[in-house]
Protein backbone atom coordinates (compact mmCIF):
# COMPACT_ATOMS: atom_id res chain seq x y z
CA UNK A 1 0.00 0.00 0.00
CA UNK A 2 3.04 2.56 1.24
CA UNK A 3 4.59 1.82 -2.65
CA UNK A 4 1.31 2.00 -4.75
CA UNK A 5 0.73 5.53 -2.91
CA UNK A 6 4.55 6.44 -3.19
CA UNK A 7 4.06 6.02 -6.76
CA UNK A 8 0.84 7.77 -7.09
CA UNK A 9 2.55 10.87 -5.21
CA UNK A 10 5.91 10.52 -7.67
CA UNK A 11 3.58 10.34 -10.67
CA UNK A 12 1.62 13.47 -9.71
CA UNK A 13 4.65 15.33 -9.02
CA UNK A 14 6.25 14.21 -11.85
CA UNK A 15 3.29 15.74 -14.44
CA UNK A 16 3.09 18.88 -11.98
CA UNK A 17 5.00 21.68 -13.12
CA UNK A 18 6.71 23.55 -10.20
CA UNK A 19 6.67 27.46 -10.17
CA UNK A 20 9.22 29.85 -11.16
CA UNK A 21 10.69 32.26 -8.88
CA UNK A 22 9.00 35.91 -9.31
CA UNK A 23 10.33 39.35 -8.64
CA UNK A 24 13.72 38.22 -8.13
CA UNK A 25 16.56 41.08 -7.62
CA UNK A 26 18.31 41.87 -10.99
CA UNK A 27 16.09 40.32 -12.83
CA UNK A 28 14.76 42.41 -15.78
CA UNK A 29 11.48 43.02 -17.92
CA UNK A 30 10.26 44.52 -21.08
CA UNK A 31 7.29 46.32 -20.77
CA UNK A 32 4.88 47.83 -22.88
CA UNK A 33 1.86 49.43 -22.49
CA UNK A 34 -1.49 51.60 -23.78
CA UNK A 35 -3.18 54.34 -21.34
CA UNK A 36 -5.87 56.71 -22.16
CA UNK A 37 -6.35 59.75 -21.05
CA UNK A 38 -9.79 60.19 -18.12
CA UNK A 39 -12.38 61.89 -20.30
CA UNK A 40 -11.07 61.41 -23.49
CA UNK A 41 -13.80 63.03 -26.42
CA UNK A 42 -14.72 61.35 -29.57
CA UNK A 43 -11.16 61.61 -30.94
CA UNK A 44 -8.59 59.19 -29.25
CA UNK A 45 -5.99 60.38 -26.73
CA UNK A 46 -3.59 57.98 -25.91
CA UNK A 47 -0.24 56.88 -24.62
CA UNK A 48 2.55 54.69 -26.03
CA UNK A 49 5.35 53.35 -23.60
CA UNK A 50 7.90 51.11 -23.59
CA UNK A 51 10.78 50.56 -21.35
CA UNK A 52 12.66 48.49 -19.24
CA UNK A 53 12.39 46.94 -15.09
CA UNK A 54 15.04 46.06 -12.83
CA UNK A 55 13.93 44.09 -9.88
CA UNK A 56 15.04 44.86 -6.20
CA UNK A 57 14.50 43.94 -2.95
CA UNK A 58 11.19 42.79 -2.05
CA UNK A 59 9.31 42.88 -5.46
CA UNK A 60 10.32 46.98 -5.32
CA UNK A 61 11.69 47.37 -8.82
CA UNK A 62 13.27 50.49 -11.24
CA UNK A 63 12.08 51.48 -14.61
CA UNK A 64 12.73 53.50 -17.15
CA UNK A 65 9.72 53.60 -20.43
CA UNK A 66 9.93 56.15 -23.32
CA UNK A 67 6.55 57.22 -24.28
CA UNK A 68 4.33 58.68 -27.30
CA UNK A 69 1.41 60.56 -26.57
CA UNK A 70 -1.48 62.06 -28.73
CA UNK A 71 -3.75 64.57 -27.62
CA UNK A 72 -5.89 67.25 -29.30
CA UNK A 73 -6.87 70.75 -28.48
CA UNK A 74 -10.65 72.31 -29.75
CA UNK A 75 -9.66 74.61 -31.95
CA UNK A 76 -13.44 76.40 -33.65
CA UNK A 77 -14.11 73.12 -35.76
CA UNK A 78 -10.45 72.33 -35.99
CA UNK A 79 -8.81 70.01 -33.34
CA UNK A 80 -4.97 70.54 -33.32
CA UNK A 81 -2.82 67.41 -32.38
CA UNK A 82 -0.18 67.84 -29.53
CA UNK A 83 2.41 65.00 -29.61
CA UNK A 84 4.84 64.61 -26.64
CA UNK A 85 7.44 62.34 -26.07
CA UNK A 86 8.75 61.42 -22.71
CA UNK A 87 11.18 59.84 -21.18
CA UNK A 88 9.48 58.42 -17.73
CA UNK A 89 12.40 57.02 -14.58
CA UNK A 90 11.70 56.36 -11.29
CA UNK A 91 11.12 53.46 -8.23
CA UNK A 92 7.66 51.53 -7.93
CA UNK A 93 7.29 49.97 -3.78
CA UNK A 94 5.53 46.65 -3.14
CA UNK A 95 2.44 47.54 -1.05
CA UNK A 96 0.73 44.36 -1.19
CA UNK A 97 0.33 40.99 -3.26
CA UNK A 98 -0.83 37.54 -2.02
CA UNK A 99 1.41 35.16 -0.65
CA UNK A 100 3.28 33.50 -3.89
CA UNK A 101 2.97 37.07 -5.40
CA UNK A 102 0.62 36.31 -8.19
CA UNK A 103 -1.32 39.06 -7.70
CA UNK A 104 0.68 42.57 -6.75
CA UNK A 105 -0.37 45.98 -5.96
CA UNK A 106 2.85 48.86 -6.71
CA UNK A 107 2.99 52.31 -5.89
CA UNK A 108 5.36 54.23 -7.90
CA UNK A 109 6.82 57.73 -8.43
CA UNK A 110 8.47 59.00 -11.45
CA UNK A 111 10.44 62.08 -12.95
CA UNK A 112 9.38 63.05 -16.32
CA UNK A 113 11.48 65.17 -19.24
CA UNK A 114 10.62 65.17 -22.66
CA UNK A 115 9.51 67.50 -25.70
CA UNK A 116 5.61 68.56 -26.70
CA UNK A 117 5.51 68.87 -30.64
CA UNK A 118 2.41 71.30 -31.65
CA UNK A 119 0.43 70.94 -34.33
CA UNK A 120 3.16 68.72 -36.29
CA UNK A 121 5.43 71.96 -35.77
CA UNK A 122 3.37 74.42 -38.44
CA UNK A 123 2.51 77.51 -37.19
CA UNK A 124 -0.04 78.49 -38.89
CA UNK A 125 -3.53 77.08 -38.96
CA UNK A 126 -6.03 76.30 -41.80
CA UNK A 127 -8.04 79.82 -41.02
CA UNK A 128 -4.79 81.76 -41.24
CA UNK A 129 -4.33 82.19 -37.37
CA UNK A 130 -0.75 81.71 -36.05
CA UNK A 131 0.38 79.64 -33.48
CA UNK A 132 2.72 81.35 -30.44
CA UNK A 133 4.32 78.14 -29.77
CA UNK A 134 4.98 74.75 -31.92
CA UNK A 135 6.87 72.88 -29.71
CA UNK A 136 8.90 73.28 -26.04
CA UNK A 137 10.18 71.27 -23.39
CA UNK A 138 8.29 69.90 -20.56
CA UNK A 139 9.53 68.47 -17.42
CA UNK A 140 7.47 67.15 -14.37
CA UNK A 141 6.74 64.12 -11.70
CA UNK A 142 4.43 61.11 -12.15
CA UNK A 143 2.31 58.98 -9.39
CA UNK A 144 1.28 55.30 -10.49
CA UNK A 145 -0.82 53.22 -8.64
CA UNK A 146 -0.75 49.28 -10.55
CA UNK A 147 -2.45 46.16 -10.24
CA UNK A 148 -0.31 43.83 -11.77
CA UNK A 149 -0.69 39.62 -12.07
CA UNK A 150 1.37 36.82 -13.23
CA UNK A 151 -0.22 34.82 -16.39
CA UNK A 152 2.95 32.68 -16.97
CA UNK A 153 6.31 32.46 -15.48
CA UNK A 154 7.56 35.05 -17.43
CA UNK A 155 4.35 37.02 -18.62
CA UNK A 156 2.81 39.52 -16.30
CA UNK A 157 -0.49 41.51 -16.97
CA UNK A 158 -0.68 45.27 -15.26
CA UNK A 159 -3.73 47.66 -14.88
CA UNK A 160 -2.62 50.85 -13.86
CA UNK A 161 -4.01 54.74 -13.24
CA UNK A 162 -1.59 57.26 -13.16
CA UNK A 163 -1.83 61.32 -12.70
CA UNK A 164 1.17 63.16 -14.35
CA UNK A 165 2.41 66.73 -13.81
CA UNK A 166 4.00 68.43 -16.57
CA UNK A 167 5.18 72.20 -16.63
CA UNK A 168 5.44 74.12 -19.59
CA UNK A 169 2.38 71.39 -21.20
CA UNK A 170 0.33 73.38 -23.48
CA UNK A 171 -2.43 71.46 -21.78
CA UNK A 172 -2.45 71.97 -18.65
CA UNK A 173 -0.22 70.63 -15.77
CA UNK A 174 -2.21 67.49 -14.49
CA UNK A 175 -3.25 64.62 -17.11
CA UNK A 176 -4.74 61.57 -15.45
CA UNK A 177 -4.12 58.56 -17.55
CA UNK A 178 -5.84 54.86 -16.92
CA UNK A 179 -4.18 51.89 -18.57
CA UNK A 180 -3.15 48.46 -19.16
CA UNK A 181 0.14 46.87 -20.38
CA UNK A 182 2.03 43.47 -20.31
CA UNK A 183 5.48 42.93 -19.23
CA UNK A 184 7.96 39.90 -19.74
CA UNK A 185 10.35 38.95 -17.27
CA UNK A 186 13.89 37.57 -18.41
């Protein structure tokens, strides 16, 4: 009886496959990702990013994600597209996850530098009326509050709501942003 159940339990274990490690220091991801921006009208603003994660210490982790964004700006009948390109850094904190860290919530803080492109750099518009500015630098901080959950191994899932503030923005200096992205661990 002890060697028929000894071979049940090797056989089970055997076909089981045992789990990988997760959130392991120096280990790195490749992330990408799509966000919206809250209240978005009938035209599509969105948000581009890719970039890279370096695990710490207790599932705390660095990254560093270029990004694309698209807004517009009502102009009479015209809308007038705002690009800006960013360059997003900072340290996202563990705050909670379930006990083999499937399932993770992160709180993370950013600095942001990049360049807002107006109205594909042309100054003037299709009624004749000049622009004052085409394009400038903008700087600013970032807050980012993530769900984020293991599918495989290697393949994690993140939801995420963020609220960026950006001086010198043509648009204003707050832009909440909800998204979703995947990552893959390597």
């Amino acid at each position: 009886m002890k060697r028929l159940l000894i071979a049940m339990l090797l056989i089970l274990t055997m076909g089981s496959k045992s789990l990988a490690q997760q959130m392991i220091p120096k280990q790195k991801g490749f992330e990408i990702s799509y966000s919206v921006f809250s209240g978005s009208s009938e035209k599509q603003k969105y948000v581009l990013a890719a970039g890279l994660v370096s695990y710490k210490r207790n599932g705390n982790y660095l990254f560093g994600i270029g990004e694309y964004s698209r807004k517009y700006y009502e102009y009479r009948e015209y809308d007038i597209p705002i690009d800006t390109f960013l360059f997003n850094g900072g340290y996202s904190l563990y705050i909670w996850g379930d006990s083999m860290r499937n399932v993770n919530f992160n709180l993370s803080v950013s600095g942001l530098i990049g360049y807002e492109k107006i109205n594909r750099d042309q100054s003037e518009l299709y009624d004749g009326s000049l622009l004052n500015s085409t394009g400038n630098f903008v700087y600013g901080t970032a807050g980012k509050l993530s769900l984020e959950s293991y599918l495989t191994e290697h393949l994690v899932f993140i939801v995420n709501g963020q609220l960026c503030f950006l001086q010198n923005s043509q648009l204003g200096n707050l832009h909440p942003l909800i998204g979703a992205g995947i990552r893959y661990n390597f």
